[in-house]
Structure formats: structure tokens, C-alpha cells
C-alpha atoms as a PDB file:
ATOM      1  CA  UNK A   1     -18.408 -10.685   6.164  1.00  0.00           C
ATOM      2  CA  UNK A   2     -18.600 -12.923   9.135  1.00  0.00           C
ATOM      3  CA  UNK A   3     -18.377 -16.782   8.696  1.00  0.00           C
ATOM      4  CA  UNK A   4     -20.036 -18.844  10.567  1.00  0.00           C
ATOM      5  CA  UNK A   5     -19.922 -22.384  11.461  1.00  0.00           C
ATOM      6  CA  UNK A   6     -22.841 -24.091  13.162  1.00  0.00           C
ATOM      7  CA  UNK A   7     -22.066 -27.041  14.689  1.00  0.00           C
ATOM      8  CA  UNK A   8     -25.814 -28.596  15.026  1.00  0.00           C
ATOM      9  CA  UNK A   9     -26.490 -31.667  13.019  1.00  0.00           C
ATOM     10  CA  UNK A  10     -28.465 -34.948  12.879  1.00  0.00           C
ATOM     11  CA  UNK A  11     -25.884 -36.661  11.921  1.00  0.00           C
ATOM     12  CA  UNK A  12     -24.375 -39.251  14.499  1.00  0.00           C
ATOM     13  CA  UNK A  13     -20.783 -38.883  14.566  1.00  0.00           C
ATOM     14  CA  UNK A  14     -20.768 -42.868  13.861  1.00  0.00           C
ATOM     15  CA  UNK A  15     -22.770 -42.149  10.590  1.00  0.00           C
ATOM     16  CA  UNK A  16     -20.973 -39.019   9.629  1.00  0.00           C
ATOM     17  CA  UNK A  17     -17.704 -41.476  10.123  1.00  0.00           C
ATOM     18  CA  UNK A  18     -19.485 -44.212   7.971  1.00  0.00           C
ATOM     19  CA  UNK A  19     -20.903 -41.386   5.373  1.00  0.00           C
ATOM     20  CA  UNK A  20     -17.078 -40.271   4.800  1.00  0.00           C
ATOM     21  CA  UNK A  21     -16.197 -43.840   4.610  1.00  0.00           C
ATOM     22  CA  UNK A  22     -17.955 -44.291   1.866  1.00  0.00           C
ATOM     23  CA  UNK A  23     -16.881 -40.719   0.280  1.00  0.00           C
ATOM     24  CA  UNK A  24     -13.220 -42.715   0.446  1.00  0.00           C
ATOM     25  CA  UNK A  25     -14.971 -45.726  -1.617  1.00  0.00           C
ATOM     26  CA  UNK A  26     -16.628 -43.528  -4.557  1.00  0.00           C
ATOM     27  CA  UNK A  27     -13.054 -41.693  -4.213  1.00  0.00           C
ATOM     28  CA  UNK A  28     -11.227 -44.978  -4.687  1.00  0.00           C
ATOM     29  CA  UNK A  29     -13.881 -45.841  -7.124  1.00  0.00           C
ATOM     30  CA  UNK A  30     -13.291 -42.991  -9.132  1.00  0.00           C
ATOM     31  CA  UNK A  31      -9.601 -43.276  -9.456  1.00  0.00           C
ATOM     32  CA  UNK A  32      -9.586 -47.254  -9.962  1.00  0.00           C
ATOM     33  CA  UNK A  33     -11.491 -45.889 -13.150  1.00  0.00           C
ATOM     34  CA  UNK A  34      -9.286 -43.567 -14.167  1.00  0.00           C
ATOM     35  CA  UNK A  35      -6.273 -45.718 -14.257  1.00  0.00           C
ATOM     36  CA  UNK A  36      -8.000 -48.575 -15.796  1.00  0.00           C
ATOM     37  CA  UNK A  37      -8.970 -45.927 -18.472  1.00  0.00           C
ATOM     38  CA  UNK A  38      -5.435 -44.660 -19.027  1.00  0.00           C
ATOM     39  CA  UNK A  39      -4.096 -48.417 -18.939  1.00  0.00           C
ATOM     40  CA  UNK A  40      -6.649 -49.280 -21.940  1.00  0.00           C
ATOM     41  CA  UNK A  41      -5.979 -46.364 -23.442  1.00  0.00           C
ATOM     42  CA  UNK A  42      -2.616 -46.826 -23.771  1.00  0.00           C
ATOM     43  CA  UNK A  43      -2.737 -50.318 -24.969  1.00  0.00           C
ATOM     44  CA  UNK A  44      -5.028 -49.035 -28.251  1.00  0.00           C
ATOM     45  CA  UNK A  45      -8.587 -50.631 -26.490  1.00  0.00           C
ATOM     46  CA  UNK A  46     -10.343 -47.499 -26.957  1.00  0.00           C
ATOM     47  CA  UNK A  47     -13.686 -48.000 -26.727  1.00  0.00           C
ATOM     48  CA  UNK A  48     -13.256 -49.298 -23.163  1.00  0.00           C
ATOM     49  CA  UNK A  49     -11.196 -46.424 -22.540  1.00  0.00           C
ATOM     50  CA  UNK A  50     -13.834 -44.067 -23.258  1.00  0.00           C
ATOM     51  CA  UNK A  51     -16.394 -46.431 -21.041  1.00  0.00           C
ATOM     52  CA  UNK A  52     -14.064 -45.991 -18.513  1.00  0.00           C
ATOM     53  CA  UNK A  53     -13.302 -42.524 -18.566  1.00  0.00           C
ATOM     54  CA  UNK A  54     -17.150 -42.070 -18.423  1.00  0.00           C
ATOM     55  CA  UNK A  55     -17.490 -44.128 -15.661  1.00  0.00           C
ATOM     56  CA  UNK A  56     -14.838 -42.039 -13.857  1.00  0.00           C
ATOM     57  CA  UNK A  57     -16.838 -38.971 -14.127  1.00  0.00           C
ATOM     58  CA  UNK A  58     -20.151 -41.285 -12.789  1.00  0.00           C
ATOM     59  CA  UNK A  59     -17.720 -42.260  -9.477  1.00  0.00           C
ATOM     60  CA  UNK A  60     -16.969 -38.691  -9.152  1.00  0.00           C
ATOM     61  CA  UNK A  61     -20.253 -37.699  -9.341  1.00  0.00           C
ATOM     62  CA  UNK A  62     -21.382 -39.886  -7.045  1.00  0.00           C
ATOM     63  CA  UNK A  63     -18.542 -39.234  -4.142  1.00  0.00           C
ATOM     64  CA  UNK A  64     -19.699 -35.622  -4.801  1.00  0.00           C
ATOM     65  CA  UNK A  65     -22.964 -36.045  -3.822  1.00  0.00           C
ATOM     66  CA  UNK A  66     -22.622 -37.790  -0.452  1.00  0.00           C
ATOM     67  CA  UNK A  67     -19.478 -34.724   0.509  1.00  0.00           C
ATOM     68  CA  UNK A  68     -22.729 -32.768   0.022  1.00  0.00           C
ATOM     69  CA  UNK A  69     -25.419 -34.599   1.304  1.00  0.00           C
ATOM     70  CA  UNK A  70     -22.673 -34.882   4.820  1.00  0.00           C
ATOM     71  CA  UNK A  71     -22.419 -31.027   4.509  1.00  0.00           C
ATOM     72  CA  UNK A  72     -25.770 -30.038   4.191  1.00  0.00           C
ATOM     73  CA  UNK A  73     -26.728 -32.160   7.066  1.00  0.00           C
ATOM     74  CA  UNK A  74     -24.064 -29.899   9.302  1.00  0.00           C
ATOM     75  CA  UNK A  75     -21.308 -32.783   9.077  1.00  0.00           C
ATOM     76  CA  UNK A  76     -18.020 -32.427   8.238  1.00  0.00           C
ATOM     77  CA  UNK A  77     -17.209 -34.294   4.501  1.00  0.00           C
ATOM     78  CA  UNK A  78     -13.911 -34.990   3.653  1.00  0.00           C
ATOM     79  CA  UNK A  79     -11.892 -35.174   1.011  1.00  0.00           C
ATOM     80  CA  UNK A  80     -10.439 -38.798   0.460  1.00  0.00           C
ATOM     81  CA  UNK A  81      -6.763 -39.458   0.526  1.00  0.00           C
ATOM     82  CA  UNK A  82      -6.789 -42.066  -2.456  1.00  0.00           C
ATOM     83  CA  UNK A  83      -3.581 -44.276  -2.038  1.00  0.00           C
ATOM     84  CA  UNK A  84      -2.336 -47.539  -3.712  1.00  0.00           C
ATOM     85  CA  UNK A  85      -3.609 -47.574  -7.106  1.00  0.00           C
ATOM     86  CA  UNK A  86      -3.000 -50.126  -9.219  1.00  0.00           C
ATOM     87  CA  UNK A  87      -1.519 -49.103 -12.758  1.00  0.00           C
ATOM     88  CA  UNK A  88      -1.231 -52.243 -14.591  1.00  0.00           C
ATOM     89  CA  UNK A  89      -3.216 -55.362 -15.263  1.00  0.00           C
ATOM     90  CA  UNK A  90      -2.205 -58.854 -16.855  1.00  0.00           C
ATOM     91  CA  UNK A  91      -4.482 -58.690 -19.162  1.00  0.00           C
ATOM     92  CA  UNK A  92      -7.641 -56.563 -20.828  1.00  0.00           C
ATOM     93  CA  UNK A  93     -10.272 -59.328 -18.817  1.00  0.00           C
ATOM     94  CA  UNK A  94      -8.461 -58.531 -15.609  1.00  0.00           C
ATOM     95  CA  UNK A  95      -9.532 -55.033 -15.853  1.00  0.00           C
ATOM     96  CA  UNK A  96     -13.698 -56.293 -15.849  1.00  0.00           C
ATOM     97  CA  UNK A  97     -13.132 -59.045 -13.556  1.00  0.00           C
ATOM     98  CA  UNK A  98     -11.492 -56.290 -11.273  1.00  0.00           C
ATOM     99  CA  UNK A  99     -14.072 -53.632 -12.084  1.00  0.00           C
ATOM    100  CA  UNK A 100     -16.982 -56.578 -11.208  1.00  0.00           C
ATOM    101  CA  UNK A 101     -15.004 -57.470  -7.914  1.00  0.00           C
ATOM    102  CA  UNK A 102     -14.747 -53.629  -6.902  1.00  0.00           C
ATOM    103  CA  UNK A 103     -18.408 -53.071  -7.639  1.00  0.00           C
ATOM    104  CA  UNK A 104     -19.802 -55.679  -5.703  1.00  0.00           C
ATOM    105  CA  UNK A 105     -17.517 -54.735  -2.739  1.00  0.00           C
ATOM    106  CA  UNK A 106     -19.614 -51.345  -2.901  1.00  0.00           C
ATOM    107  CA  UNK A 107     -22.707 -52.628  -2.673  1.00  0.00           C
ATOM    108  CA  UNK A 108     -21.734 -54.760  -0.071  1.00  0.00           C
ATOM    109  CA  UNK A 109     -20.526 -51.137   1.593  1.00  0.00           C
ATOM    110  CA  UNK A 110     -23.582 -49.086   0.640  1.00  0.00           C
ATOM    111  CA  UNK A 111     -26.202 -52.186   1.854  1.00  0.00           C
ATOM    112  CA  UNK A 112     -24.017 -52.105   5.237  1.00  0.00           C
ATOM    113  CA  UNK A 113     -24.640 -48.570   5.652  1.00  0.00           C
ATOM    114  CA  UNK A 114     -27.791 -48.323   4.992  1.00  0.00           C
ATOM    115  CA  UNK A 115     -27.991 -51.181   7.465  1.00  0.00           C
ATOM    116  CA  UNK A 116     -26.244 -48.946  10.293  1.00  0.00           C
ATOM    117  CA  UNK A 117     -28.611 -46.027   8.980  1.00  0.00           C
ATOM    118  CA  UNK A 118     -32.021 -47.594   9.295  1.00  0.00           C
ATOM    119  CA  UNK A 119     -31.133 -49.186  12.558  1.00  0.00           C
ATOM    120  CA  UNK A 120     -29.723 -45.525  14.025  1.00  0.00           C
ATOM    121  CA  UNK A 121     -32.891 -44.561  13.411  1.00  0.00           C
ATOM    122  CA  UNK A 122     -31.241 -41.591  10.768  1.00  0.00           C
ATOM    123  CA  UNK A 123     -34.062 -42.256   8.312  1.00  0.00           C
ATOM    124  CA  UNK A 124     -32.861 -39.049   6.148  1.00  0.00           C
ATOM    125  CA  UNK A 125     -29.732 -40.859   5.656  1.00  0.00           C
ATOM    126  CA  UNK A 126     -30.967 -43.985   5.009  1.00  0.00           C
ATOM    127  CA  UNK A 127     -33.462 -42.828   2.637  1.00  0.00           C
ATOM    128  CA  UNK A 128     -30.729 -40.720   0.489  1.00  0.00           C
ATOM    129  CA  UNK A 129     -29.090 -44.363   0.010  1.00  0.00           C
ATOM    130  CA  UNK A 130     -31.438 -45.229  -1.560  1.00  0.00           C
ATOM    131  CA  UNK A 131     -30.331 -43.597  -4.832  1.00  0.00           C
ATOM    132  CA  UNK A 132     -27.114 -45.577  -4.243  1.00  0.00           C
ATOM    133  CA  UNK A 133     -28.779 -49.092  -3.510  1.00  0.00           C
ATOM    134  CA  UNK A 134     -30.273 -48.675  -7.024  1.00  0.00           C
ATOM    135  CA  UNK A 135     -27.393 -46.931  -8.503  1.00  0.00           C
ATOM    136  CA  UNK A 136     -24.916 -50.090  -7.256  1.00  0.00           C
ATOM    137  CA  UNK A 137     -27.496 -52.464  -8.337  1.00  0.00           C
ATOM    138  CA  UNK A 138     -26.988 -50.838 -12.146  1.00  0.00           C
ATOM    139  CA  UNK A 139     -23.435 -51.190 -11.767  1.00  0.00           C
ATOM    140  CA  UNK A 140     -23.604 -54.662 -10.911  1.00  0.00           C
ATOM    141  CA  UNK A 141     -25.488 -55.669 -13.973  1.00  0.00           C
ATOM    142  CA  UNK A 142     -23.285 -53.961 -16.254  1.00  0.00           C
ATOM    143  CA  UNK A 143     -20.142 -55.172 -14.670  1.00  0.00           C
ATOM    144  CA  UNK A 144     -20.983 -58.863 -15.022  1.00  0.00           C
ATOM    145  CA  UNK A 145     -22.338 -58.311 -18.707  1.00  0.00           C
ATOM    146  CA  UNK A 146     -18.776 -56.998 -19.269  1.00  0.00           C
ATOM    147  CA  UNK A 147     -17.239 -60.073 -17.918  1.00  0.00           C
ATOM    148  CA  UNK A 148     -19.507 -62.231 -19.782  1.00  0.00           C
ATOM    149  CA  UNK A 149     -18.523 -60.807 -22.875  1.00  0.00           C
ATOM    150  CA  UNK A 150     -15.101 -62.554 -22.788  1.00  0.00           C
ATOM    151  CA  UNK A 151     -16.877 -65.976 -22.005  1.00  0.00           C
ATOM    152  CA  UNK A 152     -19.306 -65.317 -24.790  1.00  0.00           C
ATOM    153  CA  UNK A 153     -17.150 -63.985 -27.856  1.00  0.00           C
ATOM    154  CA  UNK A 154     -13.833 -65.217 -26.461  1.00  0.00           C
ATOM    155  CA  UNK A 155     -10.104 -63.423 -26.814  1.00  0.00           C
ATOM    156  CA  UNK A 156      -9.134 -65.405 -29.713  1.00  0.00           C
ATOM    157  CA  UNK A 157      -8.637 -64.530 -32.856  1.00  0.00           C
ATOM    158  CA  UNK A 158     -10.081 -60.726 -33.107  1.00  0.00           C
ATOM    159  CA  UNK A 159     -11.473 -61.535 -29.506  1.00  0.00           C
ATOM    160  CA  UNK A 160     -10.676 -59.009 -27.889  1.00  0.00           C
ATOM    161  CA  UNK A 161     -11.530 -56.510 -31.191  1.00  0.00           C
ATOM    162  CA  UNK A 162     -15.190 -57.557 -30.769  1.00  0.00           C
ATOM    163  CA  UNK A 163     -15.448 -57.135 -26.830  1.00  0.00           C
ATOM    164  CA  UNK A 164     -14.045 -53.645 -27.026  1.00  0.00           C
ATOM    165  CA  UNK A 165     -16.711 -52.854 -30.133  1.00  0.00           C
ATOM    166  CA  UNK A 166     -19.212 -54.996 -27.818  1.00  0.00           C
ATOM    167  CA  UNK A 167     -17.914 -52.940 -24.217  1.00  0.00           C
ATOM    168  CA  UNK A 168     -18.282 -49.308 -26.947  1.00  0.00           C
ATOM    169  CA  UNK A 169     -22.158 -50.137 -27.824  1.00  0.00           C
ATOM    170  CA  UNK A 170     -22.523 -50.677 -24.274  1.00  0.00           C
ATOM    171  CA  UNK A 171     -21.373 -46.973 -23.397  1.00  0.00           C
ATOM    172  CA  UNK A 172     -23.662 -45.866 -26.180  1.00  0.00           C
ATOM    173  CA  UNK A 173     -26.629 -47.525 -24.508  1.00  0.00           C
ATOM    174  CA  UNK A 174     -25.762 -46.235 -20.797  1.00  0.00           C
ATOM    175  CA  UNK A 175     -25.441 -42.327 -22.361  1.00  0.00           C
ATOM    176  CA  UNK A 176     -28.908 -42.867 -24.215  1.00  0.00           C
ATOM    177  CA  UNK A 177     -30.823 -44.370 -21.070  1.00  0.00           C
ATOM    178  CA  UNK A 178     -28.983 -41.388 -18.999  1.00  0.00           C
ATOM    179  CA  UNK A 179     -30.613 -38.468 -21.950  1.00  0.00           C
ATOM    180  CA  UNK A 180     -34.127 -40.205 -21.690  1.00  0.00           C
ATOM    181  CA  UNK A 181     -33.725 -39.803 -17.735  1.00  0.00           C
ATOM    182  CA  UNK A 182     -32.857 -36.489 -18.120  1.00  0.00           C
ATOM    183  CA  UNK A 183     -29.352 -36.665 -17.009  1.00  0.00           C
ATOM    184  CA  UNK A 184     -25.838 -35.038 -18.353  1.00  0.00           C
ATOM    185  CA  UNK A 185     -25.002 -37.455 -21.143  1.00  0.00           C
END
């Protein structure tokens, strides 16, 4: 069986460098999940460790789909070298306030792209970030309700008990609005 490579894409190599960019980002993403997961997890806050374990699978998912998106378009994705992770945290509010940090620097990353898109005139591209513009926007929202939890209830006391019920129900509702979209709960 022969292989072969074509080499013809519409892909600018400034967007293809941009696209895999970003694949490093949802990589990162991914990964800052993971260990935030494994921290709570560790320190008995379990229903945040599930919500974050989840949301590792969502990052992964979603650095997945641009590697394909830049390889069906005849680019060349690549796999991100994820370096420098952070393993432990002050406190269980540093781990939102960090999460609601990270997210916003996405959508800071994904609006910028889409930027360079439109103005390359690679309306493909910038039209398949759309998904992520609305995706990010999502995030946001449910980043800064987890924040505000610790203003609202407080970590006195059984605090921090309530925001990790609170940050549980939370999951619950993301996995039901996913199964009414149609998605993999």
C-alpha cells in the first residue's frame, strides 16, 4: 500500500502556526485540569474532583478537534509538549480563581485568532471558531459562578462542604444540558 502525502492546503502557514498554537492551549488546558483534579482529589473535595476530571476530558476533546480540523485542511497538527504544570495550590479557591484566570486567557486566544482568521481572509477557519467563541464563552460563565460560590456561601464553618456539594450540582447540570444537546454525557 502506497502512502501518500499531499502537501496542498488552504491553510496559511501563519494560521496553521496559530491553529497549533492553540492545540498547545486546549493541551495545557487539558492537563491544568487534570492536576487540579488529582490535587482535589487527594485532599477529599470530591465533587470538584469529578467536575474536574470531566472538564479534562471537555479540554481534550476540544484540542482534538482543532489537530483534526488542521489535518483535514492538509496542515500539519501537532502534538503539544505540555511543560510546567503546577501540582499544588494554597488553597481549594485558588484552584477556581486559577481555572477563571486560565479560561479567560483562552478566550482572549481563540477571539485573537479568529481575529488573524477573518482578516487572512481563511473564512473556513474562522468560521470553525466559531464553535470555540461559544464554547469559551460557556466556560467563562461557569468559571466565575465557581468563584462566586466562595463569596456567596463563604469557607467558614462547613464552607467549603457546601461549595464542593454546590461545584457537584453544577457538574450534574453541565452533563444534563450536554444529553439534551445530544452530546456524550
Amino acid at each position: 500500500m502506497k502512502t501518500t502525502i499531499t502537501t496542498k492546503t488552504s491553510l496559511t502557514p501563519e494560521v496553521e502556526s496559530k491553529l497549533n498554537k492553540q492545540v498547545r492551549m486546549e493541551g495545557l488546558s487539558a492537563f491544568y485540569y487534570l492536576s487540579m483534579a488529582s490535587w482535589c482529589e487527594n485532599r477529599g473535595y470530591m465533587n470538584a474532583a469529578a467536575f474536574l476530571y470531566d472538564h479534562f476530558e471537555e479540554e481534550k476533546m476540544h484540542m482534538l478537534k482543532l489537530i483534526r480540523y488542521i489535518n483535514e485542511a492538509g496542515g500539519h497538527a501537532l502534538a503539544p509538549e505540555i511543560t510546567n504544570l503546577r501540582y499544588e495550590y494554597n488553597s481549594f479557591r485558588e484552584v477556581f480563581d486559577h481555572i477563571l484566570e486560565h479560561e479567560i486567557a483562552v478566550s482572549r486566544a481563540i477571539n485573537n485568532l479568529a481575529d488573524f482568521c477573518f482578516q487572512e481572509k481563511d473564512f473556513a477557519t474562522f468560521q470553525f471558531l466559531q464553535w470555540y467563541i461559544n464554547e469559551q464563552r460557556e466556560e467563562e460563565a461557569v468559571a466565575r459562578r465557581l468563584v462566586e460560590l466562595f463569596d456567596i456561601i463563604g469557607e467558614e464553618g462547613q464552607g467549603i462542604w457546601m461549595i464542593d456539594q454546590e461545584i457537584g450540582k453544577i457538574l450534574e447540570q453541565i452533563k444534563a444540558e450536554r444529553a439534551a444537546e445530544g452530546e456524550e454525557a
